[in-house]
Protein backbone atom coordinates (compact mmCIF):
# COMPACT_ATOMS: atom_id res chain seq x y z
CA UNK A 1 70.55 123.30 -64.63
CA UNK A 2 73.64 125.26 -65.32
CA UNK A 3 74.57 128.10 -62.76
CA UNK A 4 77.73 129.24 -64.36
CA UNK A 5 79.56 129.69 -67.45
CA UNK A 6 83.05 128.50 -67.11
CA UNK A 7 86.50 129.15 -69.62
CA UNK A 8 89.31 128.81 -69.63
CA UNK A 9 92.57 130.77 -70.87
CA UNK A 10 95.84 130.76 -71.57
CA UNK A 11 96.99 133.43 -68.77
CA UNK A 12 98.47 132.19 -65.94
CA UNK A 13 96.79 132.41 -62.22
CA UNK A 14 97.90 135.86 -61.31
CA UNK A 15 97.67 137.23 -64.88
CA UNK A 16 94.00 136.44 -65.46
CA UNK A 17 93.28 137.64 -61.74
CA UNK A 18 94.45 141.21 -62.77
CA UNK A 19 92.98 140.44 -66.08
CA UNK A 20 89.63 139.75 -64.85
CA UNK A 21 89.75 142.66 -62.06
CA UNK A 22 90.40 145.40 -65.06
CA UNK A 23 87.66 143.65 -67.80
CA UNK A 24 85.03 144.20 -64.67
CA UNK A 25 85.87 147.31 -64.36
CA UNK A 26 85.83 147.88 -68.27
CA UNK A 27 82.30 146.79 -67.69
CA UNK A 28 80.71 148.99 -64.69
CA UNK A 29 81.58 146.55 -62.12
CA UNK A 30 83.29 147.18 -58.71
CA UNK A 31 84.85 144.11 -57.07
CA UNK A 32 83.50 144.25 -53.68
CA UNK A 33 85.01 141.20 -52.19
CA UNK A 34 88.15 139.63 -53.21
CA UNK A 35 88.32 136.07 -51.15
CA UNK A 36 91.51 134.20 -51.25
CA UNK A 37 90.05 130.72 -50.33
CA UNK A 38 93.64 128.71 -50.65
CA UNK A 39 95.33 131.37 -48.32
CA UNK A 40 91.79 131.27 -45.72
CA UNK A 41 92.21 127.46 -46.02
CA UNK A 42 96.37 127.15 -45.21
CA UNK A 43 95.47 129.63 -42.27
CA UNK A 44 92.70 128.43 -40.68
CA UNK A 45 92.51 124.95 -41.28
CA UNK A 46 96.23 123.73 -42.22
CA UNK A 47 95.40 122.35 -45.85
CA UNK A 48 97.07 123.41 -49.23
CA UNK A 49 94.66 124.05 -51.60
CA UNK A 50 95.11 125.09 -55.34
CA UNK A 51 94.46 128.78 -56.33
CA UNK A 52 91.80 129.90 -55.80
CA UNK A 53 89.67 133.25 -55.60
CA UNK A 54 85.97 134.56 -55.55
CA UNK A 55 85.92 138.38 -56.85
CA UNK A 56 82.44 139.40 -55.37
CA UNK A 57 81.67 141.58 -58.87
CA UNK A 58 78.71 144.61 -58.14
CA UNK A 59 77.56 147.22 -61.25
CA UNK A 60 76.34 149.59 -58.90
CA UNK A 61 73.46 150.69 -61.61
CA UNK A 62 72.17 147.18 -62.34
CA UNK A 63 72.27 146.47 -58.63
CA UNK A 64 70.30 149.73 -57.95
CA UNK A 65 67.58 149.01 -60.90
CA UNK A 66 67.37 145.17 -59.35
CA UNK A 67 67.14 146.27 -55.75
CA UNK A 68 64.45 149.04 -56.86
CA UNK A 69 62.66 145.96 -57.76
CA UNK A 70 63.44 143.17 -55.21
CA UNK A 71 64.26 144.81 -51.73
CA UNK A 72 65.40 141.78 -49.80
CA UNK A 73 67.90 141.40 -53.03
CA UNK A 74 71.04 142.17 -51.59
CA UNK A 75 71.04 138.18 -49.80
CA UNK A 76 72.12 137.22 -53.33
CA UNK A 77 74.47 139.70 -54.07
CA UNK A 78 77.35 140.46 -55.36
CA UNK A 79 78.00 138.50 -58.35
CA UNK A 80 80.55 135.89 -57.52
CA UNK A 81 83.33 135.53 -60.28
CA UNK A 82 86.11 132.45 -59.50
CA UNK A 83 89.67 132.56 -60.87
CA UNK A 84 91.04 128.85 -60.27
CA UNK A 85 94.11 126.61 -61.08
CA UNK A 86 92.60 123.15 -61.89
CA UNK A 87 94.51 120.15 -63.51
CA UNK A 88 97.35 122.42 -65.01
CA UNK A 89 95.09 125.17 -66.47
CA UNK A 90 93.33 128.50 -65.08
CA UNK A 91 89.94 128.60 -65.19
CA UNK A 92 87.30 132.01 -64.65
CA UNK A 93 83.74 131.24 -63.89
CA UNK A 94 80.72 133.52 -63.44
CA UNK A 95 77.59 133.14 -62.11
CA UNK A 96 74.69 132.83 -64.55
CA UNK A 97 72.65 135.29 -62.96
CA UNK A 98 69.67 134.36 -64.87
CA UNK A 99 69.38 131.10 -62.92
CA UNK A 100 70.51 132.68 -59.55
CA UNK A 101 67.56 134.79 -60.07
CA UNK A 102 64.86 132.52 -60.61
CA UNK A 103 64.71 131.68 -56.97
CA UNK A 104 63.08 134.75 -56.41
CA UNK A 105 60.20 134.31 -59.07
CA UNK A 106 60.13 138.21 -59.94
CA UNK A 107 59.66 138.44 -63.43
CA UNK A 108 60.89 142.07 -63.74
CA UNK A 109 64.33 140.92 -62.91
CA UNK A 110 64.53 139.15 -65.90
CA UNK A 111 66.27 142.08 -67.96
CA UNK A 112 68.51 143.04 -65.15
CA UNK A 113 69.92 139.24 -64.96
CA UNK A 114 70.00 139.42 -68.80
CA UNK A 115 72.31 142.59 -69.12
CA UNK A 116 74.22 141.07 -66.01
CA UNK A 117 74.96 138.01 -67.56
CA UNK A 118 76.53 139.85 -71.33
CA UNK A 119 78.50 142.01 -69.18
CA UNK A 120 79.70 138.77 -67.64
CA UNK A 121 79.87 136.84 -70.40
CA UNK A 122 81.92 139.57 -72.27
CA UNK A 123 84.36 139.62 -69.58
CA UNK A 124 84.83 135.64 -69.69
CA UNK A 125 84.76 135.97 -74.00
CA UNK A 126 87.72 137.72 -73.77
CA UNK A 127 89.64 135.72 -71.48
CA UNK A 128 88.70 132.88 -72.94
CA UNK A 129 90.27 134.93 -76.86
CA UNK A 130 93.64 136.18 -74.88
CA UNK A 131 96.81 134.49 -74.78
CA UNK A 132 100.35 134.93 -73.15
């Protein structure tokens, strides 16, 4: 079972984190969270790790319409969104919110995840199109 839909692009690290920031916002998402796991891991633990960040991604509509539907919802959001450096290449992943879903078993959340995961999927399409 796939939970994400991965690309990658031609922008460098800090280019496709702005990049992806201003294409979720050209899509009704807020980024909520912005966690900076290689600096969390250097500080706290001592390790080096590769670029990395999770962009906790809310549309503030689709998240009312799903919560409306689900109350105990908000344990599985936002809508994580990962900008890494891996192997010599930047990568963007988002979660397929379909498949997140389905561990609730509410079938009215269906659409919701659906529109979610275009909005998503539109943001990672054009990453995936740009270059330098």
């Amino acid at each position: 079972m796939s939970y994400s839909k991965i690309v990658t692009t031609a922008l460098r690290y800090d280019e496709a984190l702005e990049r992806v920031k201003t294409l979720l916002s050209e899509e009704g998402f807020g980024v909520l969270c912005d966690i900076d796991v290689s600096k969390t891991l250097h500080e706290k633990l001592d390790i080096e790790f590769r670029p990395y960040r999770i962009l906790g991604a809310c549309n503030p509509v689709l998240a009312h319409k799903a919560l409306e539907r689900e109350p105990q919802l908000g344990l599985l959001l936002p809508c994580n969104v990962v900008i890494q450096e891996f192997a010599g290449a930047t990568t963007v992943s988002a979660i397929d919110v379909r498949t997140l879903l389905s561990v609730v078993g509410n079938p009215e959340l269906l659409e919701i995840a659906d529109e979610v995961n275009a909005r998503l999927r539109c943001v990672l399409d054009h990453l995936a199109s740009e270059s330098v």
